[in-house]
Protein backbone atom coordinates (compact mmCIF):
# COMPACT_ATOMS: atom_id res chain seq x y z
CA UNK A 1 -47.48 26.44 19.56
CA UNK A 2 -50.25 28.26 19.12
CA UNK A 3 -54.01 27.71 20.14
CA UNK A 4 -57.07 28.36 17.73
CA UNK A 5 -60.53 27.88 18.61
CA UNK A 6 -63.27 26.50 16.40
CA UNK A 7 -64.84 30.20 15.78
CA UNK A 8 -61.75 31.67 14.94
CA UNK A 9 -61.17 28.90 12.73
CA UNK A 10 -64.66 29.67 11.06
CA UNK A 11 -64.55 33.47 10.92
CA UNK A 12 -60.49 33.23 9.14
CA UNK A 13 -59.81 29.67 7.72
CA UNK A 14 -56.92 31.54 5.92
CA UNK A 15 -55.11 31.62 9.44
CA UNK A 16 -54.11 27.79 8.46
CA UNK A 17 -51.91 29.77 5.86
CA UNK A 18 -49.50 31.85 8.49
CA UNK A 19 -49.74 28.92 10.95
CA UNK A 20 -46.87 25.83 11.01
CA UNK A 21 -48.17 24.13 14.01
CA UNK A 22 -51.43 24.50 16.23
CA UNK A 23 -53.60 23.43 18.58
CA UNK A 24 -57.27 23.50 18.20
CA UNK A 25 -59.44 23.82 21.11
CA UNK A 26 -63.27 24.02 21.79
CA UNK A 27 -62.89 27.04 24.07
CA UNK A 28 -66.76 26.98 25.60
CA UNK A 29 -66.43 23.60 26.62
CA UNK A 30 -62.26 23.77 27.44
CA UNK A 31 -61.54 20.25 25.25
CA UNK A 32 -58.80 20.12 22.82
CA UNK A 33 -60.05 18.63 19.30
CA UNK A 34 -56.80 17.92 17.67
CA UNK A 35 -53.70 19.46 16.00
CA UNK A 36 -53.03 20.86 12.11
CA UNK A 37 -49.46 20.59 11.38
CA UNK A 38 -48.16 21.96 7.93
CA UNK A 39 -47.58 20.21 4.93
CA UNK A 40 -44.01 21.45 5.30
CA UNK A 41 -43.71 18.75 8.20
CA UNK A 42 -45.24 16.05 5.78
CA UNK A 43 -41.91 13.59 6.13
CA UNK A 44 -42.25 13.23 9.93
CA UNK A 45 -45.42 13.04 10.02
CA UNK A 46 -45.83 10.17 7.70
CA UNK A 47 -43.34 8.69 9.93
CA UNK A 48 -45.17 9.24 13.02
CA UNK A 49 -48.56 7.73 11.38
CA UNK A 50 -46.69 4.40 10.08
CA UNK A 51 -45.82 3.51 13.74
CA UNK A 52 -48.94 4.33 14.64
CA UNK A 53 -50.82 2.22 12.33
CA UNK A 54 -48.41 -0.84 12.99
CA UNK A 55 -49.17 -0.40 16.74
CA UNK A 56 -52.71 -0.71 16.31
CA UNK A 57 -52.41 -3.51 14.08
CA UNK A 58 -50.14 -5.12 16.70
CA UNK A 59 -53.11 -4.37 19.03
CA UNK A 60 -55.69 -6.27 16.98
CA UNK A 61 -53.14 -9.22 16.23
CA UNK A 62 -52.64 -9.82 19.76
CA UNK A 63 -56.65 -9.36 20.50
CA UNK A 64 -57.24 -11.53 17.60
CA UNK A 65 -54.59 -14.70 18.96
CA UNK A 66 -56.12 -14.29 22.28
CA UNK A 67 -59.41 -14.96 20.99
CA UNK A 68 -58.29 -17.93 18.98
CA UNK A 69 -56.06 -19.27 22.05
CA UNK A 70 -59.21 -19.39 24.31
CA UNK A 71 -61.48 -20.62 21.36
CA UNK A 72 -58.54 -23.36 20.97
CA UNK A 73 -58.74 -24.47 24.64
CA UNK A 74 -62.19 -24.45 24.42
CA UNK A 75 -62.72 -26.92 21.89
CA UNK A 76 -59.25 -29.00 22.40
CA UNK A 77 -59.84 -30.11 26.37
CA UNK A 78 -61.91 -33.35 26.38
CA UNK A 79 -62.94 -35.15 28.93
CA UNK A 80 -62.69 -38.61 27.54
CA UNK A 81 -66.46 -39.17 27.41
CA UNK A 82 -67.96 -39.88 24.45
């Protein structure tokens, strides 16, 4: 895989053209800022971001039913006195 930084980026944005996979960095500050992957790869990708979306919407499901279990136990304990 190979690296490009944001100014190398800037001076040839045709590089995205001869590149398949690659990792972009901010060099000056030593932070990687994410990944372009070719079209070519489109089938796994679109894979890979369908699992990811039903994770996080797992994730808010089971935030969201948490929420309601507490709200449930707030409002269904009674004391008897009225």
């Amino acid at each position: 895989m190979v690296e490009c930084g944001i100014s190398e980026i800037q001076a040839k944005p045709s590089i995205f053209k001869e590149l398949s996979v690659s990792k972009i960095v901010d060099k000056r500050k030593h932070q990687d800022i994410g990944y372009f992957i070719s079209s070519k790869y489109k089938k796994f990708i679109d894979q890979i971001l369908e699992n990811i979306e039903k994770e996080e919407k797992r994730e808010k499901l089971k935030k969201l039913k948490n929420y309601q279990d507490l709200e449930f136990l707030e409002i269904g304990i009674d004391d008897g006195i009225k």
